[in-house]
Protein backbone atom coordinates (compact mmCIF):
# COMPACT_ATOMS: atom_id res chain seq x y z
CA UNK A 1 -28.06 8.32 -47.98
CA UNK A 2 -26.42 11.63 -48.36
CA UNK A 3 -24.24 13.87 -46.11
CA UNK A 4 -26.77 15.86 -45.26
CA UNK A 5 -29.43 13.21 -44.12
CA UNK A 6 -28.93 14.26 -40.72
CA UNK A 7 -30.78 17.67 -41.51
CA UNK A 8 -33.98 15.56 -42.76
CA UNK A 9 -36.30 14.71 -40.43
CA UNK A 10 -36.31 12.18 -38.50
CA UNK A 11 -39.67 9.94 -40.48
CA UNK A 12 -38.41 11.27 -43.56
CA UNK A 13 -37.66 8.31 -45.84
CA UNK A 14 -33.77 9.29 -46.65
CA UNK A 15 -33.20 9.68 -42.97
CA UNK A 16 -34.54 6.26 -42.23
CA UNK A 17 -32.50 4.76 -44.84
CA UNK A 18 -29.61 6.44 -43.82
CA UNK A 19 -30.15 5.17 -40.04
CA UNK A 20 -30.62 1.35 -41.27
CA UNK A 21 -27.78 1.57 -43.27
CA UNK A 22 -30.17 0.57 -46.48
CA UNK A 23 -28.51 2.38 -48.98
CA UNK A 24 -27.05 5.80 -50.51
CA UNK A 25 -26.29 8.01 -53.42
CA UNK A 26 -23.46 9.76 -55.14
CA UNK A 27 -23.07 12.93 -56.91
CA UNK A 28 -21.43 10.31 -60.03
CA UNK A 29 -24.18 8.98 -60.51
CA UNK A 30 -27.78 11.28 -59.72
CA UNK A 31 -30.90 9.53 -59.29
CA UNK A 32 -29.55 6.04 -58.88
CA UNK A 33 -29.02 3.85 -55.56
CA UNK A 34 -25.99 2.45 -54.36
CA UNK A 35 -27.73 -0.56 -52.11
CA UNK A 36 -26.14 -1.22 -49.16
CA UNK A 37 -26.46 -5.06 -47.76
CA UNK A 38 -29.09 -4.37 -45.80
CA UNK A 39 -30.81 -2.55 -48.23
CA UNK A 40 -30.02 -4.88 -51.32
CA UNK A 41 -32.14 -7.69 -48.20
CA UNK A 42 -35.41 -5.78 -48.06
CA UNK A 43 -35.38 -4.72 -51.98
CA UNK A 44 -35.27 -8.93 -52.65
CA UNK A 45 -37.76 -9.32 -50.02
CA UNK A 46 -40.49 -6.71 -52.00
CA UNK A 47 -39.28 -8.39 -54.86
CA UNK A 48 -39.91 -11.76 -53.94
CA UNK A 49 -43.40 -11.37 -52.28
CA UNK A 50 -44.23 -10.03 -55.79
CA UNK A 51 -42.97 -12.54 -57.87
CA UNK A 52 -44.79 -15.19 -55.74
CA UNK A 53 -47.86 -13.03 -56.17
CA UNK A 54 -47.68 -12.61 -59.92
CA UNK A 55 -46.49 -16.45 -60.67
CA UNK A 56 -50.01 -17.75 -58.47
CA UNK A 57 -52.02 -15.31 -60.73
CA UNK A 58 -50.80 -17.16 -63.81
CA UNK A 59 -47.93 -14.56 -65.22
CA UNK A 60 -44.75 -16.38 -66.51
CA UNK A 61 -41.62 -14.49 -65.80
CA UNK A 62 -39.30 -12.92 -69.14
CA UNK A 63 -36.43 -10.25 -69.53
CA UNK A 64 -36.05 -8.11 -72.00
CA UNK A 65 -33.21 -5.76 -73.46
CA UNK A 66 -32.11 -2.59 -71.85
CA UNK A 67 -30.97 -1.07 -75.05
CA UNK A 68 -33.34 -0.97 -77.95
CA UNK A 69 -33.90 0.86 -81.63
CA UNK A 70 -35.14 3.94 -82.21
CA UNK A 71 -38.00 2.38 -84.60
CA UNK A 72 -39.46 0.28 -81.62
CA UNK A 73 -39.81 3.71 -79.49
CA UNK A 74 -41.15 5.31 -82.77
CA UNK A 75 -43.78 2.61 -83.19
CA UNK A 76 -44.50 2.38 -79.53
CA UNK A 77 -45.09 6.46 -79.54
CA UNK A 78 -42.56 7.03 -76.72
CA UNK A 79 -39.89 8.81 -79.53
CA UNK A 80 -42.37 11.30 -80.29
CA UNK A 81 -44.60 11.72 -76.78
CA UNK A 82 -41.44 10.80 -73.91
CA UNK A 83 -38.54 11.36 -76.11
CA UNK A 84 -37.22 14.32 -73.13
CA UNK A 85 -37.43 11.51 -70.44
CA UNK A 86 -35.56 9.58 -72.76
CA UNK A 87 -31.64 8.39 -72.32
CA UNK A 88 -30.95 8.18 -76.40
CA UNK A 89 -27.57 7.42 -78.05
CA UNK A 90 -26.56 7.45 -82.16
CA UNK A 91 -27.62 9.05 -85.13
CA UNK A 92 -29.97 7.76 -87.60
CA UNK A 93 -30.89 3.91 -88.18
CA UNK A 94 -28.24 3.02 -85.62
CA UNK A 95 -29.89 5.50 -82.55
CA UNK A 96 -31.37 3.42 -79.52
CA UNK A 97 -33.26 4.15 -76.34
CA UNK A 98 -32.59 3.14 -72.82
CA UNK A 99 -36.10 1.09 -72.18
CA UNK A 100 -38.07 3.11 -69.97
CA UNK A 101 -40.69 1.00 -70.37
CA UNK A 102 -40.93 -2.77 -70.89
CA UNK A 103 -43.78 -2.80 -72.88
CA UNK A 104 -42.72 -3.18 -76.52
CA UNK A 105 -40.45 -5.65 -75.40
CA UNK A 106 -43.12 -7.79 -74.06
CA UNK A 107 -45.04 -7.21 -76.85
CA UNK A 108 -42.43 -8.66 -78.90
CA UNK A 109 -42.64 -11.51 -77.24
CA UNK A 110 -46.80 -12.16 -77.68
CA UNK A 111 -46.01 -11.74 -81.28
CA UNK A 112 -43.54 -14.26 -81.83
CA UNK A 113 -45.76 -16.62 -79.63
CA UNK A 114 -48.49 -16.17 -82.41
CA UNK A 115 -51.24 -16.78 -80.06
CA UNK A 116 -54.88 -18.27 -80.83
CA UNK A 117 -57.92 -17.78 -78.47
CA UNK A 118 -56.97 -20.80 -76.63
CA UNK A 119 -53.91 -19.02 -75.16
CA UNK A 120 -56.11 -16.41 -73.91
CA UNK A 121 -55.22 -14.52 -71.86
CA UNK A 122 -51.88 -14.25 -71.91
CA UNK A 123 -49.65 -13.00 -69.12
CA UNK A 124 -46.11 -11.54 -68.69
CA UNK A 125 -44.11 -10.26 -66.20
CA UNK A 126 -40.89 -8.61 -65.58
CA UNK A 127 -38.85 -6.82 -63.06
CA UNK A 128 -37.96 -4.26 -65.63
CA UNK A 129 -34.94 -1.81 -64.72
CA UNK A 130 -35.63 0.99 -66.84
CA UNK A 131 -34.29 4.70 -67.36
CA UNK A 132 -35.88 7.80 -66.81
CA UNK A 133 -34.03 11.61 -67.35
CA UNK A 134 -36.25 12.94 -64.68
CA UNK A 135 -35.05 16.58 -64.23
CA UNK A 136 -32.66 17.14 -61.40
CA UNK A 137 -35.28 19.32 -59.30
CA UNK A 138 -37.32 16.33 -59.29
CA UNK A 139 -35.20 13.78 -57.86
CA UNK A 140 -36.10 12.57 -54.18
CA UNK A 141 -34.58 9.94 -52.64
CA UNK A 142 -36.25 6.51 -53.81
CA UNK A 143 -39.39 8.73 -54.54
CA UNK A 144 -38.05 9.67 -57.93
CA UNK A 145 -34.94 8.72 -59.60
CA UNK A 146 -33.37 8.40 -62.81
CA UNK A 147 -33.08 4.51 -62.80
CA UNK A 148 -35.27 2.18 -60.92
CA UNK A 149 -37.16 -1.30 -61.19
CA UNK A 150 -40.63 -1.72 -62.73
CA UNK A 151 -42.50 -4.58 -61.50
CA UNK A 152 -43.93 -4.58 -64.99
CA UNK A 153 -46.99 -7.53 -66.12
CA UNK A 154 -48.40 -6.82 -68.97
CA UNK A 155 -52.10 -9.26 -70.34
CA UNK A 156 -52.74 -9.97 -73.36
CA UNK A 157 -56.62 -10.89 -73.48
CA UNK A 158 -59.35 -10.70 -76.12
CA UNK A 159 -62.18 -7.99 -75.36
CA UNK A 160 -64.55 -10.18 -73.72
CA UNK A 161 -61.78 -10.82 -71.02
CA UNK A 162 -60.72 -7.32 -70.04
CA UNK A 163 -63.61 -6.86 -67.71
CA UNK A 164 -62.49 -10.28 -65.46
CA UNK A 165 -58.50 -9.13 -65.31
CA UNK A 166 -59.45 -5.73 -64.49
CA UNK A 167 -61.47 -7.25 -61.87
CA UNK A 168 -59.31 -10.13 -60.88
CA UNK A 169 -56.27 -7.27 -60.37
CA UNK A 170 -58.62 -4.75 -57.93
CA UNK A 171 -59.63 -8.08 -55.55
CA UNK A 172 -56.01 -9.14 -55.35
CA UNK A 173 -54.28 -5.67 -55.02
CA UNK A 174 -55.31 -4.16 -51.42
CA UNK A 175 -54.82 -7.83 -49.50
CA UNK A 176 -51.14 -7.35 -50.99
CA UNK A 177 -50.68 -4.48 -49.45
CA UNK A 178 -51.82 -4.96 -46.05
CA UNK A 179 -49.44 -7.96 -46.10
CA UNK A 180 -47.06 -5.24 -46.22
CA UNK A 181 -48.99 -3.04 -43.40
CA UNK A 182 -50.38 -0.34 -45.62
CA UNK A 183 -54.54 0.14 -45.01
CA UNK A 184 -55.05 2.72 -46.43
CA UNK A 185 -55.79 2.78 -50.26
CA UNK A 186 -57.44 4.90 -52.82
CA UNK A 187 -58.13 4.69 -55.79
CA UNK A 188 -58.08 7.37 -58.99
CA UNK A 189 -59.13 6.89 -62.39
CA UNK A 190 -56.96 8.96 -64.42
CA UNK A 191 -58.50 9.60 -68.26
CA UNK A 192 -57.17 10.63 -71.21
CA UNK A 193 -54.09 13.32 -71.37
CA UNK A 194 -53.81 15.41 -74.02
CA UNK A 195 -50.76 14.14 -75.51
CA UNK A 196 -52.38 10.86 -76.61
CA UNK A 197 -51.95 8.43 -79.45
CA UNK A 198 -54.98 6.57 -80.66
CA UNK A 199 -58.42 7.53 -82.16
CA UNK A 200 -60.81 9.09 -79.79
CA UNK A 201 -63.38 6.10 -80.03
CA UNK A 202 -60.70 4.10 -78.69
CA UNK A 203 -60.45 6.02 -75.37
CA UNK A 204 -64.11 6.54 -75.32
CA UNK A 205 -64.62 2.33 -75.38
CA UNK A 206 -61.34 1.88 -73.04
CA UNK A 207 -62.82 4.63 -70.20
CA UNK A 208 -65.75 3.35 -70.48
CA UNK A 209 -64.80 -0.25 -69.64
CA UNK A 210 -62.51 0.77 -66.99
CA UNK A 211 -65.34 3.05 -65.42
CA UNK A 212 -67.80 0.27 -65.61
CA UNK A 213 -65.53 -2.23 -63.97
CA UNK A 214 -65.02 -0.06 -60.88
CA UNK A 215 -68.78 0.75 -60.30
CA UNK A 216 -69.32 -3.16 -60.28
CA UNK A 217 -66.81 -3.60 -57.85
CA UNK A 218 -68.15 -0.82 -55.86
CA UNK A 219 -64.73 1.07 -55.70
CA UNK A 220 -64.87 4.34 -54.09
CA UNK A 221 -62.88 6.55 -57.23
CA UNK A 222 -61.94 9.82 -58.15
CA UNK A 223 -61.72 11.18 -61.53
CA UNK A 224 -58.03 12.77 -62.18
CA UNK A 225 -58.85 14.17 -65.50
CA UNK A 226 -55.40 13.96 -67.82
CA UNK A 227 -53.68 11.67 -66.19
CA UNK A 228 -54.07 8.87 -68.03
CA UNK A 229 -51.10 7.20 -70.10
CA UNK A 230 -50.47 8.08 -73.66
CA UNK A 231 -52.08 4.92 -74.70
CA UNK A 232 -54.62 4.60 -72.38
CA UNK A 233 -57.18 5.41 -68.95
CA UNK A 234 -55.50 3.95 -65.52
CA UNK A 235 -56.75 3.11 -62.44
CA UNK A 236 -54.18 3.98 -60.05
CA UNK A 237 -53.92 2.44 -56.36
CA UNK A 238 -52.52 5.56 -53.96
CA UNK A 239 -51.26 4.75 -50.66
CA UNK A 240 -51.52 7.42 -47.71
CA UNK A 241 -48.91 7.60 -45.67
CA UNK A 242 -48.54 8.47 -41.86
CA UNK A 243 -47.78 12.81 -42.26
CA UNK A 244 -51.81 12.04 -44.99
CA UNK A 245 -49.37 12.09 -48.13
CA UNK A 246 -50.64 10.26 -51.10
CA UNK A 247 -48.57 8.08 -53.04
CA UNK A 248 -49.47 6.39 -56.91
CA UNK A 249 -48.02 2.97 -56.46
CA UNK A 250 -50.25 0.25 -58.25
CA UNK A 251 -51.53 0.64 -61.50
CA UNK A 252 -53.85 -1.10 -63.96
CA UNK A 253 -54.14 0.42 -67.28
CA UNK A 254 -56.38 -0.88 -70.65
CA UNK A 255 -54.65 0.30 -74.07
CA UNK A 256 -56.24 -0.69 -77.67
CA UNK A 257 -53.82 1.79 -79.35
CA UNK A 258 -50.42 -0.20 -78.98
CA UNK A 259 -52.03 -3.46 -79.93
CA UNK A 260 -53.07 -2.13 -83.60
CA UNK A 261 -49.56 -0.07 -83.06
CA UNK A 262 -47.80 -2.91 -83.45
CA UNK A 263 -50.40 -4.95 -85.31
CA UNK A 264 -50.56 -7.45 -82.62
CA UNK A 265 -53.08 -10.48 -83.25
CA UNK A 266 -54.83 -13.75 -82.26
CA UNK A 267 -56.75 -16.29 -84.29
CA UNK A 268 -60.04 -16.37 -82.68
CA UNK A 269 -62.68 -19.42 -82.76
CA UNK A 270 -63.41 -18.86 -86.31
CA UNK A 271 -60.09 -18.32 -87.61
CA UNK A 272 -60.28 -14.52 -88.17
CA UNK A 273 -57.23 -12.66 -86.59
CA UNK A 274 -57.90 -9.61 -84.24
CA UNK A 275 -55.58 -7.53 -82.23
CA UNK A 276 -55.57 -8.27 -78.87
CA UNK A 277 -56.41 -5.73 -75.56
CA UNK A 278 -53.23 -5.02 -73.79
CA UNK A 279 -53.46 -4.18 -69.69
CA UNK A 280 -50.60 -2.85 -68.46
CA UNK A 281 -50.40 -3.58 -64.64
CA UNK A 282 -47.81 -3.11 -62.12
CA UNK A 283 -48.05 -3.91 -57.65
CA UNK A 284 -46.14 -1.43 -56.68
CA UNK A 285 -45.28 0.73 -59.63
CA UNK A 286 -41.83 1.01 -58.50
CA UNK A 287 -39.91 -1.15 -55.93
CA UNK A 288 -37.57 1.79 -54.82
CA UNK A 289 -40.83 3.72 -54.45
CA UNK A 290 -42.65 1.56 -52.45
CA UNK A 291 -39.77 0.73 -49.96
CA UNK A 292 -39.75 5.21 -49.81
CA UNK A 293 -43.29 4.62 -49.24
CA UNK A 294 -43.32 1.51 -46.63
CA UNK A 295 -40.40 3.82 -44.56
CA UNK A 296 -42.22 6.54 -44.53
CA UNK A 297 -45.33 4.77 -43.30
CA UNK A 298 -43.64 2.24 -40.83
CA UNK A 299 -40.23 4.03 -39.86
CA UNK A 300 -38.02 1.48 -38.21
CA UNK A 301 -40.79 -0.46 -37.45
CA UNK A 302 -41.28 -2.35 -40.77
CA UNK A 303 -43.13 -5.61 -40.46
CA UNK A 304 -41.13 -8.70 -38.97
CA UNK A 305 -41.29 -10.18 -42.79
CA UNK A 306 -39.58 -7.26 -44.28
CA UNK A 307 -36.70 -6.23 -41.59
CA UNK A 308 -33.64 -6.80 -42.79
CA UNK A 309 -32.34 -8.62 -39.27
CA UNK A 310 -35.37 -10.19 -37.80
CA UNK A 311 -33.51 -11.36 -34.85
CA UNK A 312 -30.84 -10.10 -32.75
CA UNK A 313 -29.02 -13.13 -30.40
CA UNK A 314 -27.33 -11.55 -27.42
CA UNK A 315 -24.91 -13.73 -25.99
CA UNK A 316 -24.20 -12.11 -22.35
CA UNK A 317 -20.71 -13.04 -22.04
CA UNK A 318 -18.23 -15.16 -24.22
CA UNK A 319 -19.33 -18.52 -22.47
CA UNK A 320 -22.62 -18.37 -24.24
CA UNK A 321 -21.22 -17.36 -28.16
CA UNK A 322 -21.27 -20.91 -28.91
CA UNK A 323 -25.03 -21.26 -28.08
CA UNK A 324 -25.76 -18.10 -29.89
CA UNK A 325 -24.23 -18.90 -32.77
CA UNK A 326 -26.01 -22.43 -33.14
CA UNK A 327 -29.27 -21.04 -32.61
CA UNK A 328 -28.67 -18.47 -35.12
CA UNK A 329 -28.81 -21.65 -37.91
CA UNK A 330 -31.46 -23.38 -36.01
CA UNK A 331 -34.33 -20.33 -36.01
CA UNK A 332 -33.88 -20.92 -40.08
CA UNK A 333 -34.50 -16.98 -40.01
CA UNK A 334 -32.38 -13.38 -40.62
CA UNK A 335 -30.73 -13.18 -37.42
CA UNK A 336 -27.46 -11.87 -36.27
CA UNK A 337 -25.19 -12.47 -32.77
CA UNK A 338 -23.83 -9.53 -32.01
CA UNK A 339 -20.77 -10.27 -29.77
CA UNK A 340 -19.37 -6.29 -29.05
CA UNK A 341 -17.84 -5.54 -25.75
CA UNK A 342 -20.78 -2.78 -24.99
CA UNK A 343 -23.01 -3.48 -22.49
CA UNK A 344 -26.25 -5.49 -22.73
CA UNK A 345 -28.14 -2.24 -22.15
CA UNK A 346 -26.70 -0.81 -25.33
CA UNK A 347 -26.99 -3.99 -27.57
CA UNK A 348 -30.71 -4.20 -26.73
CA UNK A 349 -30.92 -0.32 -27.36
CA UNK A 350 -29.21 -0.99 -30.70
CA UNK A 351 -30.94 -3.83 -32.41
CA UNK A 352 -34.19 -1.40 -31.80
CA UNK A 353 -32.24 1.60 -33.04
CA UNK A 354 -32.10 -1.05 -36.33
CA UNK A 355 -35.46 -1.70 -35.94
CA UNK A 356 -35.02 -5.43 -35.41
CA UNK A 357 -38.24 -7.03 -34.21
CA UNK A 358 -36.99 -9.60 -31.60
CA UNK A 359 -34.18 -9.61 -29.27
CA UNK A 360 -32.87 -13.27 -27.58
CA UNK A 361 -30.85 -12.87 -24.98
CA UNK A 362 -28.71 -15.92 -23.72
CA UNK A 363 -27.09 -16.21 -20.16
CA UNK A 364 -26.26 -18.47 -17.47
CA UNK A 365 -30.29 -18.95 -16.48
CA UNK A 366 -30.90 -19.95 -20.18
CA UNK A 367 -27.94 -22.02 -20.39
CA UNK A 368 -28.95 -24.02 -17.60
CA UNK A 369 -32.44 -24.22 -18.29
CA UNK A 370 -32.64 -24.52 -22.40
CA UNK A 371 -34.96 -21.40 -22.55
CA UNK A 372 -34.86 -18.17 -24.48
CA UNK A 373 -35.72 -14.73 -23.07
CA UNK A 374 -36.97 -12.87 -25.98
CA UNK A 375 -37.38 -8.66 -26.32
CA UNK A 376 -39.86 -8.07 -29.22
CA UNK A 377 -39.13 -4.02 -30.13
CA UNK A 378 -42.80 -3.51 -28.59
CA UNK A 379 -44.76 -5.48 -25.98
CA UNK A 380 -43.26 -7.04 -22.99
CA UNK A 381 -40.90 -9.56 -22.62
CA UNK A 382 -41.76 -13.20 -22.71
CA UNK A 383 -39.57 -16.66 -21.85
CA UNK A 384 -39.89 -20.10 -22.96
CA UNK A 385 -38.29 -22.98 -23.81
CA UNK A 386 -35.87 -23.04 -26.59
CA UNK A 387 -37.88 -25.03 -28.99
CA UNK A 388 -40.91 -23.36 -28.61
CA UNK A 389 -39.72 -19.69 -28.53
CA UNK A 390 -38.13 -20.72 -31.98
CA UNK A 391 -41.35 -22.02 -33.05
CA UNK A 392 -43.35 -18.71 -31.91
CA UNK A 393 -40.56 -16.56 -33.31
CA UNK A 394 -41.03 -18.24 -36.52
CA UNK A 395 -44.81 -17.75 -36.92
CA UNK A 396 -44.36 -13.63 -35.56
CA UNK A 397 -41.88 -13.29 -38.14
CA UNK A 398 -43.89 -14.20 -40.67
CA UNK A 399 -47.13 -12.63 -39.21
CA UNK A 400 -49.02 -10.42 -42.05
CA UNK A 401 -46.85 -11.82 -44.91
CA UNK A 402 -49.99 -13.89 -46.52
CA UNK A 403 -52.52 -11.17 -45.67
């Protein structure tokens, strides 16, 4: 990732990426990844087991602009309360904001979609890229950068539903993760900061709700006093990784104040029209982040789902290439032949090196006999015949990824 990612240690999420060849960064451009192939694989891969999560929950996907106004920031309150984390161009009516949110912009949306109770609630979500000008002593790797992706939802529900959602999100949240192997999760409910906008019988209603849902559920919680967003309390979902480190990753937060902000509104049964609740909600917070996290937690040895190469074909001399390369297309899965002149010692010390999950070797013996001998990175080896061992490498491939 850097020139000097040889003097990290070894578990240390830049090293890793460095090793698996997953990405880097330049001086040119501070706090924003240059994705390597491999690395550009796993990102889609996160992104993609979210967006299958989100769409089954009901969200529809949108996009919004990168570059907006100065009066939607100003209505929004992140002009006057995040203007310093803010990448702003222009003078006057004509100054705009890199988004580093996607909230307005979704809310834009809901109001042009005029909603009545019926539509209730309503669900976005986005895979925002949004800017941040973190300072430079805070950058760290995919940790914290200046430019990153949000997977950003946002629900738009009438009161009586923001108990259910709330709900609905803390059930669903730690199965996702241990599809990705993480455990172990805690949870923080972070209250009002004091740079807030909103009345304080607003926050009082909004922690209370949020504090009520959590004792139902029986969530285990601690109380980060101040941490909450500027428009509202948050429960935040921290992962712990292997050196005890924790890390805020998912997010659920219930805001009244940017509703009335922006005079957002149903018709309800009767016909009246009241502002909506807004929950903000995000899986992992930050995709770069929780790839930083899932290295740091797994090291080479991410889950079969989420390596890059899931299978490594050895072919052990040039007579067996051609049977390599065909089963590469039949497994239907991420694999690569790798045909160098170094021994088959070294290849199989390689692919691990990658952290590739399974190794097939082809000779002679499974030639002749239509079998596979197959290497997984831990456990012994096993042989069968070639359309079973495709089967079974299949299913371990996918093992965990519907957790």
């Amino acid at each position: 990732m850097s020139a000097d990612s040889h003097q990290l240690p070894a578990d240390d999420h830049r090293a890793l990426a460095a090793r698996l060849d997953l990405c880097h960064f330049e001086d040119d451009a501070p706090g924003m990844v240059y994705w390597h192939p491999r690395g550009w694989v796993l990102y889609r891969l996160l992104e993609n087991a979210a967006r299958e999560h989100v769409l089954a929950g009901g969200y529809r996907e949108v996009r919004t602009p990168q570059l907006v106004r100065r009066r939607v920031w100003q209505t929004s309150g992140h002009w006057g309360e995040f203007a310093s984390a803010m990448f702003a161009f222009g003078d006057g009516a004509s100054s705009a904001a890199l988004k580093p949110v996607s909230c307005p912009g979704h809310i834009q949306i809901v109001q042009r979609m005029a909603p009545s109770w019926r539509d209730l609630p309503l669900r976005l979500a986005e895979f925002g890229l949004v800017h941040r000008d973190e300072p430079d002593g805070a950058l760290h790797g995919l940790m914290r950068l200046r430019q990153f992706t949000q997977d950003d939802g946002h629900i738009f529900c009438a009161p009586d539903q923001v108990a259910g959602e709330v709900e609905r999100f803390c059930r669903e949240l730690p199965p996702f993760y241990r599809g990705c192997g993480c455990e172990d999760v805690s949870v923080a409910l972070s209250l009002r900061p004091d740079n807030r906008l909103g009345d304080e019988a607003l926050w009082d209603r909004a922690e209370r709700e949020l504090t009520g849902v959590a004792e139902r559920l029986g969530i285990p919680f601690e109380i980060n006093p101040g941490g909450g967003a500027i428009y509202g309390p948050k429960l935040e979902f921290l992962l712990r990784d292997r050196r005890g480190r924790a890390w805020q990753l998912g997010t659920i937060q219930l805001d009244f104040v940017m509703p009335e902000r922006f005079d957002v509104r149903y018709v309800d049964a009767s016909g009246e029209r009241r502002h909506v609740v807004m929950l903000h909600r995000a899986l992992y917070g930050s995709i770069e982040r929780f790839m930083g996290v899932l290295l740091e937690q797994h090291g080479a040895q991410l889950p079969a789902w989420l390596a890059p190469d899931q299978i490594a074909i050895l072919p052990v001399a040039p007579r067996h290439e051609e049977r390599a390369s065909a089963l590469c297309g039949e497994l239907g899965l991420r694999a690569r032949v790798d045909r160098s002149d170094a021994t088959l010692a070294r290849r199989i010390a390689m692919a691990h090196h990658d952290g590739v999950p399974f190794v097939v070797v082809i000779g002679d013996r499974e030639l002749a006999d239509d079998t596979l001998a197959v290497r997984p990175r831990s456990g012994a080896q096993w042989t069968a015949r070639a359309s079973e061992a495709c089967e079974r490498l299949r299913l371990l491939s996918s093992a965990g990824r519907r957790a």
